[in-house]
PDB file of N, CA and C in Angstrom:
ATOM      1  N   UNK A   1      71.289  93.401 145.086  1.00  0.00           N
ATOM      2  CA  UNK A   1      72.573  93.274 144.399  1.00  0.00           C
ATOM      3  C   UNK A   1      72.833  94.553 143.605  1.00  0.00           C
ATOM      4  N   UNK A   2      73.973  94.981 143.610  1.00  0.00           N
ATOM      5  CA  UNK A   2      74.653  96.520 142.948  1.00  0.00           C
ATOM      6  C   UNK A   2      74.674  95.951 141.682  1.00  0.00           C
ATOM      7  N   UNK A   3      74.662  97.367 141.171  1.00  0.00           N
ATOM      8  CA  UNK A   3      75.027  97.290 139.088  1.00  0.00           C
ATOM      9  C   UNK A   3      76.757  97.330 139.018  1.00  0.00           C
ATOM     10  N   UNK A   4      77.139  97.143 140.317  1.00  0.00           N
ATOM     11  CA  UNK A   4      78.922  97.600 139.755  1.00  0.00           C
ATOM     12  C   UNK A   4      79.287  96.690 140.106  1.00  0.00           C
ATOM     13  N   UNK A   5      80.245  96.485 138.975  1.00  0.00           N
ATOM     14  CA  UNK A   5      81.102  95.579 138.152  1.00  0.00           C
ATOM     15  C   UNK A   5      82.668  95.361 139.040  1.00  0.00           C
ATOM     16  N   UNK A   6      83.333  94.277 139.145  1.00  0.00           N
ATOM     17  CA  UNK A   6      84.494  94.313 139.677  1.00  0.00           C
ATOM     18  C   UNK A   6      85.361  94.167 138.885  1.00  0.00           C
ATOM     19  N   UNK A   7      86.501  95.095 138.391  1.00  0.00           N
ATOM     20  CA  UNK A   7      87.283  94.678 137.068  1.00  0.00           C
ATOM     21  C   UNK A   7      88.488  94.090 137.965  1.00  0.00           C
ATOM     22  N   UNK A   8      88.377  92.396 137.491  1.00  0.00           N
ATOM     23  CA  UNK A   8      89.255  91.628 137.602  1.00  0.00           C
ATOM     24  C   UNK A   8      90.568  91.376 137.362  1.00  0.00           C
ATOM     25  N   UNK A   9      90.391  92.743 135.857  1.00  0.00           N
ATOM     26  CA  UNK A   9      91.691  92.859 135.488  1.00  0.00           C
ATOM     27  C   UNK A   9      92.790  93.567 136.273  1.00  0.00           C
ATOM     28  N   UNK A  10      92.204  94.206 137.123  1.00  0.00           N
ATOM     29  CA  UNK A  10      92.631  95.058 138.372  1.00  0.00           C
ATOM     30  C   UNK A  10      93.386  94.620 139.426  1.00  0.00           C
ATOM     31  N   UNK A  11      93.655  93.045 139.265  1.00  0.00           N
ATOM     32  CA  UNK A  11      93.568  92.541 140.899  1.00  0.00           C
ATOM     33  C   UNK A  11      95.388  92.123 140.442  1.00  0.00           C
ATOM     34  N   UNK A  12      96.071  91.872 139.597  1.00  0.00           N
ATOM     35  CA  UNK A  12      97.211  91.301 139.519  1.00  0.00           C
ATOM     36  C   UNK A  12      96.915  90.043 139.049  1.00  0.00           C
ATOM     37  N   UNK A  13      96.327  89.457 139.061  1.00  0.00           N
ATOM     38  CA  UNK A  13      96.096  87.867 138.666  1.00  0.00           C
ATOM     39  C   UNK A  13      95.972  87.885 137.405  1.00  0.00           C
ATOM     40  N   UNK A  14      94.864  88.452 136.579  1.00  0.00           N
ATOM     41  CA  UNK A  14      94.908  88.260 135.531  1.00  0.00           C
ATOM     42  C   UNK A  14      96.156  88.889 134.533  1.00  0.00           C
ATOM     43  N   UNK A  15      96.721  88.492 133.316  1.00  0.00           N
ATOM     44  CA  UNK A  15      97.573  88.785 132.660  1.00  0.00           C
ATOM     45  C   UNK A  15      97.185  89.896 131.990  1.00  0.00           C
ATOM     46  N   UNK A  16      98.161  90.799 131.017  1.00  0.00           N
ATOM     47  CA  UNK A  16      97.468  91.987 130.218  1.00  0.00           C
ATOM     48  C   UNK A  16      97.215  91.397 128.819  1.00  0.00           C
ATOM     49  N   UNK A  17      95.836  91.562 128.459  1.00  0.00           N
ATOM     50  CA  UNK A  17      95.603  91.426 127.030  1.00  0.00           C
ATOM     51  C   UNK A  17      95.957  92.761 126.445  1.00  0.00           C
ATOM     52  N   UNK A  18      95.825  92.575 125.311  1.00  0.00           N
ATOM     53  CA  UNK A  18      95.424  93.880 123.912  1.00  0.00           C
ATOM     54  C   UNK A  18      95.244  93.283 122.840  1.00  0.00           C
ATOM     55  N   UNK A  19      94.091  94.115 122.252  1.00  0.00           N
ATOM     56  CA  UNK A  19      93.922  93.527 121.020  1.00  0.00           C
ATOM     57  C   UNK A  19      94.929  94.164 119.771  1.00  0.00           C
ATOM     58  N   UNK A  20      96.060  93.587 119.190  1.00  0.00           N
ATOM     59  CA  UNK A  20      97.128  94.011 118.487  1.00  0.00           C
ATOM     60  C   UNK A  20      96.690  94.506 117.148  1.00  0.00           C
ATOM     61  N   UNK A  21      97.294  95.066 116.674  1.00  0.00           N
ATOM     62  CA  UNK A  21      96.987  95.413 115.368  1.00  0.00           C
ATOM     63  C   UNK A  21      97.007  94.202 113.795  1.00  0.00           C
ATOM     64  N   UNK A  22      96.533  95.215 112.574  1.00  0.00           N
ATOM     65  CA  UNK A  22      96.642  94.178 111.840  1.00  0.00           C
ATOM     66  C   UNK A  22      98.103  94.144 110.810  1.00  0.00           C
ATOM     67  N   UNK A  23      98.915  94.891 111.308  1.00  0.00           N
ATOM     68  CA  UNK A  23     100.348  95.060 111.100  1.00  0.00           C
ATOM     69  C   UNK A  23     101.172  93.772 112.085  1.00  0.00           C
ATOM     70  N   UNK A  24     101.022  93.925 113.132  1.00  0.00           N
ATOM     71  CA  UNK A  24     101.481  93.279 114.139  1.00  0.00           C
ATOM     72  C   UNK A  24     100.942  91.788 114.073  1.00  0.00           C
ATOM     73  N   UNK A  25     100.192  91.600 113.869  1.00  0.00           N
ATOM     74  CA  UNK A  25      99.432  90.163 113.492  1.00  0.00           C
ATOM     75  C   UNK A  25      99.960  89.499 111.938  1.00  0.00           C
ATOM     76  N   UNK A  26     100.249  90.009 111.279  1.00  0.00           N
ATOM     77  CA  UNK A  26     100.908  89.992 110.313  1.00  0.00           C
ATOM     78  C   UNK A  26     102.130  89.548 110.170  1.00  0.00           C
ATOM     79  N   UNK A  27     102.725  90.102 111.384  1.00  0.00           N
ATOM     80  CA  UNK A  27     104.053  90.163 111.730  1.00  0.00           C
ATOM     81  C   UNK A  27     104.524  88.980 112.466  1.00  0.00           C
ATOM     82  N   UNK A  28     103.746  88.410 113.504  1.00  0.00           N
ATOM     83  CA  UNK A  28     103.213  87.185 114.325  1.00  0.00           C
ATOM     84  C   UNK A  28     103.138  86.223 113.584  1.00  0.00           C
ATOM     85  N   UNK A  29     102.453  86.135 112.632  1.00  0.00           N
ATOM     86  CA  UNK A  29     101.744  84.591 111.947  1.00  0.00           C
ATOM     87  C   UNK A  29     102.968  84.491 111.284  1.00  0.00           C
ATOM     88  N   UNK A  30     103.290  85.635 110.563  1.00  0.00           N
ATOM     89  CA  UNK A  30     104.716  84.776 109.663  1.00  0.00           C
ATOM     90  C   UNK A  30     105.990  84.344 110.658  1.00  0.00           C
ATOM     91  N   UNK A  31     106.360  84.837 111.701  1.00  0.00           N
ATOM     92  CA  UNK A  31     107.494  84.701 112.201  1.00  0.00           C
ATOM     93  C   UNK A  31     106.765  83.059 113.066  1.00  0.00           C
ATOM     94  N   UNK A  32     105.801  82.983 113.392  1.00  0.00           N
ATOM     95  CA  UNK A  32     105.242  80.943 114.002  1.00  0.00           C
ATOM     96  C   UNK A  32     105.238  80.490 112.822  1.00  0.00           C
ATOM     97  N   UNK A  33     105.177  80.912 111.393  1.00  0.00           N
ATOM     98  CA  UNK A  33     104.664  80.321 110.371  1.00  0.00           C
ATOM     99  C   UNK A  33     103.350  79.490 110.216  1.00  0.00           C
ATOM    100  N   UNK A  34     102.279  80.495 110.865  1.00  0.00           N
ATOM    101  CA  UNK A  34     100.928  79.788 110.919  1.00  0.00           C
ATOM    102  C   UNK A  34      99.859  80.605 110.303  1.00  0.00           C
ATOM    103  N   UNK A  35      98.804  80.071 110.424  1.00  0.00           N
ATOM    104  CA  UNK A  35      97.849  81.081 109.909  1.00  0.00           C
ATOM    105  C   UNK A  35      96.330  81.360 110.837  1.00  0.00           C
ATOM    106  N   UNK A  36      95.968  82.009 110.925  1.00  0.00           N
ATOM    107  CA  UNK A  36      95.846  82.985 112.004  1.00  0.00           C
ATOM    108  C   UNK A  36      94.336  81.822 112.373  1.00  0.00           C
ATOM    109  N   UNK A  37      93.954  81.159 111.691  1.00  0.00           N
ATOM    110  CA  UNK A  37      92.991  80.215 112.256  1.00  0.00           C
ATOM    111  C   UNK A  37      93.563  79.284 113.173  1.00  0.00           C
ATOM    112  N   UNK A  38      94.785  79.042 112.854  1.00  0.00           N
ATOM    113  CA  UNK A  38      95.126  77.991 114.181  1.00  0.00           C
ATOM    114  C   UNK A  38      95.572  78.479 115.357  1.00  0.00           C
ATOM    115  N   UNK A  39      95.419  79.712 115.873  1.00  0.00           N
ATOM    116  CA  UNK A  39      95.420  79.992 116.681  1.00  0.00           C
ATOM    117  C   UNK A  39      94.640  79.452 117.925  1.00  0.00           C
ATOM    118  N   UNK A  40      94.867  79.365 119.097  1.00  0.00           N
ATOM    119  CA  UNK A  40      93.862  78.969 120.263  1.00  0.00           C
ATOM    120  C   UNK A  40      92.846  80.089 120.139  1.00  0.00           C
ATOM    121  N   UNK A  41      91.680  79.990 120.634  1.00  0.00           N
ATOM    122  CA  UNK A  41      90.225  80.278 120.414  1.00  0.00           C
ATOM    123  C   UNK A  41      90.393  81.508 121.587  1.00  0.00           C
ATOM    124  N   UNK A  42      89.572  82.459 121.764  1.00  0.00           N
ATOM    125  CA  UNK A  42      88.764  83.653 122.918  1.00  0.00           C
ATOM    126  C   UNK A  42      87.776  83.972 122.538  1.00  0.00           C
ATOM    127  N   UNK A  43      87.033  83.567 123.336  1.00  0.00           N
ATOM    128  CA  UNK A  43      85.636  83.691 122.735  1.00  0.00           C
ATOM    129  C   UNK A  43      85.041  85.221 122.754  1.00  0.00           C
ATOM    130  N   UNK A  44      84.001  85.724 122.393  1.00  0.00           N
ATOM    131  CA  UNK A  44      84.020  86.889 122.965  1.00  0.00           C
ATOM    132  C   UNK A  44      83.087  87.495 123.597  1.00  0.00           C
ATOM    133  N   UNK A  45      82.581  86.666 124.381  1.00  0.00           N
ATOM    134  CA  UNK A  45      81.659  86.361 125.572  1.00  0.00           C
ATOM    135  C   UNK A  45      82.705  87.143 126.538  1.00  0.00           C
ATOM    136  N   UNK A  46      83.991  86.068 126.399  1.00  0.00           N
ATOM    137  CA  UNK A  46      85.004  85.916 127.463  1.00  0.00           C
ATOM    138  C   UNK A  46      85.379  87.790 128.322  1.00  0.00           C
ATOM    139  N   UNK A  47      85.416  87.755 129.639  1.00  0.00           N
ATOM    140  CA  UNK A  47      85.632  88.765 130.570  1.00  0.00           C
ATOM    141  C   UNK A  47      86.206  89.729 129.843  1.00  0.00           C
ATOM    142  N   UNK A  48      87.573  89.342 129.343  1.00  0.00           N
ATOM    143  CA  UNK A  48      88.348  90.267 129.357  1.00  0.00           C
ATOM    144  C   UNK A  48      88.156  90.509 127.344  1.00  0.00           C
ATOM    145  N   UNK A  49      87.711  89.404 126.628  1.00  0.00           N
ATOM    146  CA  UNK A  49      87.204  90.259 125.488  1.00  0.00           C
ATOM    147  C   UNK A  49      86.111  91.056 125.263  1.00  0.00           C
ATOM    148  N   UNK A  50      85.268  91.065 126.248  1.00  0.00           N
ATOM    149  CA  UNK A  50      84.377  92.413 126.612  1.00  0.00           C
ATOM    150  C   UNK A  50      84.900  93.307 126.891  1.00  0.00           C
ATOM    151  N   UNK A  51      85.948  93.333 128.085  1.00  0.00           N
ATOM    152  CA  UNK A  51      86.195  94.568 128.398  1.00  0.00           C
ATOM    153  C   UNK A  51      87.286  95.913 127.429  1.00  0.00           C
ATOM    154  N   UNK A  52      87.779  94.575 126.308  1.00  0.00           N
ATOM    155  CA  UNK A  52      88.729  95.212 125.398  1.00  0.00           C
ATOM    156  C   UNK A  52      87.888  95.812 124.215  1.00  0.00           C
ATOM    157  N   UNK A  53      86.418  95.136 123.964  1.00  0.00           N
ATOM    158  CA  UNK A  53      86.240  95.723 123.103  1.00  0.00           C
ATOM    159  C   UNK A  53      85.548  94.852 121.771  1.00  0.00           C
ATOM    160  N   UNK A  54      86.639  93.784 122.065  1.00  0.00           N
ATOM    161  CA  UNK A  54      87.462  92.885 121.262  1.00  0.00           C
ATOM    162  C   UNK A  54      85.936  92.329 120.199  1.00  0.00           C
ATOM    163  N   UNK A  55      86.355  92.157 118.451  1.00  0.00           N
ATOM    164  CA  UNK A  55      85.344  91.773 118.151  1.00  0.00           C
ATOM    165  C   UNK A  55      85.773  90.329 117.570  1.00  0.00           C
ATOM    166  N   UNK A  56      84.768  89.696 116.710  1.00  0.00           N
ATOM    167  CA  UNK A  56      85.224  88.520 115.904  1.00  0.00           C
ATOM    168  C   UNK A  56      85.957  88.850 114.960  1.00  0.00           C
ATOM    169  N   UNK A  57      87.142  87.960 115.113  1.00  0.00           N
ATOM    170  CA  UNK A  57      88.397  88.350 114.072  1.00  0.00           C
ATOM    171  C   UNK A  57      89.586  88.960 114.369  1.00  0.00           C
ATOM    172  N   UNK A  58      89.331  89.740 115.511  1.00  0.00           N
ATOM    173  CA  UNK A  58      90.611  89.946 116.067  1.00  0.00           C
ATOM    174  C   UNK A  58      91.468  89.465 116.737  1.00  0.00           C
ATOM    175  N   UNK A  59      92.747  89.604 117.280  1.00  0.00           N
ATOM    176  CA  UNK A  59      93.585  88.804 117.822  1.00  0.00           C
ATOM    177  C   UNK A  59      94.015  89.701 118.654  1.00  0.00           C
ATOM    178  N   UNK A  60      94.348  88.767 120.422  1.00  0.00           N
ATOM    179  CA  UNK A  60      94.702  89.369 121.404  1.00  0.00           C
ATOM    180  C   UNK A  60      96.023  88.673 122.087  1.00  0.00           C
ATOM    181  N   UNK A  61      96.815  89.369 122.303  1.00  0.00           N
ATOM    182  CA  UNK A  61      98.155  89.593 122.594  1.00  0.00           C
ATOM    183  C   UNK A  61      97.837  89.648 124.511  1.00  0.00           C
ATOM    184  N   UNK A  62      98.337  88.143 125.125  1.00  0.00           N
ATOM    185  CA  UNK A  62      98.230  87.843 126.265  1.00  0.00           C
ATOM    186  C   UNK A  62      99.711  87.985 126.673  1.00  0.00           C
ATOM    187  N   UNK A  63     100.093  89.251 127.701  1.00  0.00           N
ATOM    188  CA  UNK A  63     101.268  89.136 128.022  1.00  0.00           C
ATOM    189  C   UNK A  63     101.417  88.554 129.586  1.00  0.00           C
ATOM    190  N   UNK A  64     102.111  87.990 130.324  1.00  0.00           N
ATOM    191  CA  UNK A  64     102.228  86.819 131.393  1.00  0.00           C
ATOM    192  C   UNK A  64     103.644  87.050 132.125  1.00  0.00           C
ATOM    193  N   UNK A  65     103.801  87.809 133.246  1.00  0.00           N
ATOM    194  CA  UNK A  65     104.969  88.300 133.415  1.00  0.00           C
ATOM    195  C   UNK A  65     104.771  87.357 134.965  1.00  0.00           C
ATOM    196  N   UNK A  66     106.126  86.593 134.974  1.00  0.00           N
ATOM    197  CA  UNK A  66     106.474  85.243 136.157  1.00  0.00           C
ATOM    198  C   UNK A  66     108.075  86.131 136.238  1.00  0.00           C
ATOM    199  N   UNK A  67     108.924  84.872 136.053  1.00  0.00           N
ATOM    200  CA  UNK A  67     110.173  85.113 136.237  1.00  0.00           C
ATOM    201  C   UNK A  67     110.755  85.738 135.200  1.00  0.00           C
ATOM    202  N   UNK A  68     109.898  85.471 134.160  1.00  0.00           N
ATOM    203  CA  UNK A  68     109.870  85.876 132.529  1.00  0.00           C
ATOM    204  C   UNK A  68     108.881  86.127 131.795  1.00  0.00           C
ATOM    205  N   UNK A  69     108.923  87.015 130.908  1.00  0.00           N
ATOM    206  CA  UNK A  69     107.815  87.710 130.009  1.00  0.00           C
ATOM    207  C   UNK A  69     107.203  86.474 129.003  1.00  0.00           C
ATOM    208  N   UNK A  70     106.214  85.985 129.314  1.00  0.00           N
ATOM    209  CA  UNK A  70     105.679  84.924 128.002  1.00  0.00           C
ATOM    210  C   UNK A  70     104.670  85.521 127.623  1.00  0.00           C
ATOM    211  N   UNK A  71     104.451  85.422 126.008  1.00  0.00           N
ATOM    212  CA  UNK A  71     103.350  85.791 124.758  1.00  0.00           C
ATOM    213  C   UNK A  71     102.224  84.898 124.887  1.00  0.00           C
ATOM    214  N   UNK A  72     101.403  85.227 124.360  1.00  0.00           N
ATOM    215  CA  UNK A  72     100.532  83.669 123.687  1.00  0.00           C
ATOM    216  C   UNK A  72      99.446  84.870 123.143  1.00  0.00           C
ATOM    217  N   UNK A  73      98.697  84.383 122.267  1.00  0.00           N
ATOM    218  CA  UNK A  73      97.685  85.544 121.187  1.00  0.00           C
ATOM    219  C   UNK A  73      96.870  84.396 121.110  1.00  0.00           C
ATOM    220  N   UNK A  74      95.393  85.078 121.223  1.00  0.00           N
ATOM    221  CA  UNK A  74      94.120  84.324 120.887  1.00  0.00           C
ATOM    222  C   UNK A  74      93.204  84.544 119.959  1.00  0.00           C
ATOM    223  N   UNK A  75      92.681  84.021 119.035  1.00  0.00           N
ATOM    224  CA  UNK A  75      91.731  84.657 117.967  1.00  0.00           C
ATOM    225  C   UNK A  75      90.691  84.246 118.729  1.00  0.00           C
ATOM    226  N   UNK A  76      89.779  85.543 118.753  1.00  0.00           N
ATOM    227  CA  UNK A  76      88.592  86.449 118.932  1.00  0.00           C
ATOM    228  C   UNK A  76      87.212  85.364 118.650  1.00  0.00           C
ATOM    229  N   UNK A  77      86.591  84.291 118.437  1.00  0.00           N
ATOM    230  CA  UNK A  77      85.551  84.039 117.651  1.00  0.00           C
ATOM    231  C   UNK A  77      84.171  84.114 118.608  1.00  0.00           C
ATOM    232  N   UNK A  78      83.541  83.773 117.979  1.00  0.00           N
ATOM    233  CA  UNK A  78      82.304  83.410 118.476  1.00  0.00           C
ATOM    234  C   UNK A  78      82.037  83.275 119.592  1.00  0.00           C
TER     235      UNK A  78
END
């Protein structure tokens, strides 16, 4: 078995993450009026929060392009 890696993110299927800033997150929680724990969970095990980087505590900006552009942001944990 090879050491190389297939980046999945490559293929079209998966959506684009980024991990957003802490301006922009800021900007997010007040306009849902939430607070940044109730966010849905990414663990950071998870594929694509490895490949971002991504640590505990941050928040990632899932963009989802269909017929239309949809958001959704995940906090980073454990």
């Amino acid at each position: 078995m090879s050491d190389d890696k297939i980046d999945v993110s490559l293929s079209g299927m998966v959506p684009e993450h980024e991990i957003i800033s802490k301006a922009e997150e800021q900007k997010m929680l007040a306009v849902y009026g939430i607070k940044k724990e109730m966010l849905p969970k990414l663990k950071v095990t998870d594929p694509q929060a490895k490949r971002l980087g991504a640590k505990i505590g941050d928040v990632v900006k899932i963009t989802r392009k269909d017929t239309c552009v949809n958001l959704a942001y995940r906090l980073v944990v454990k």
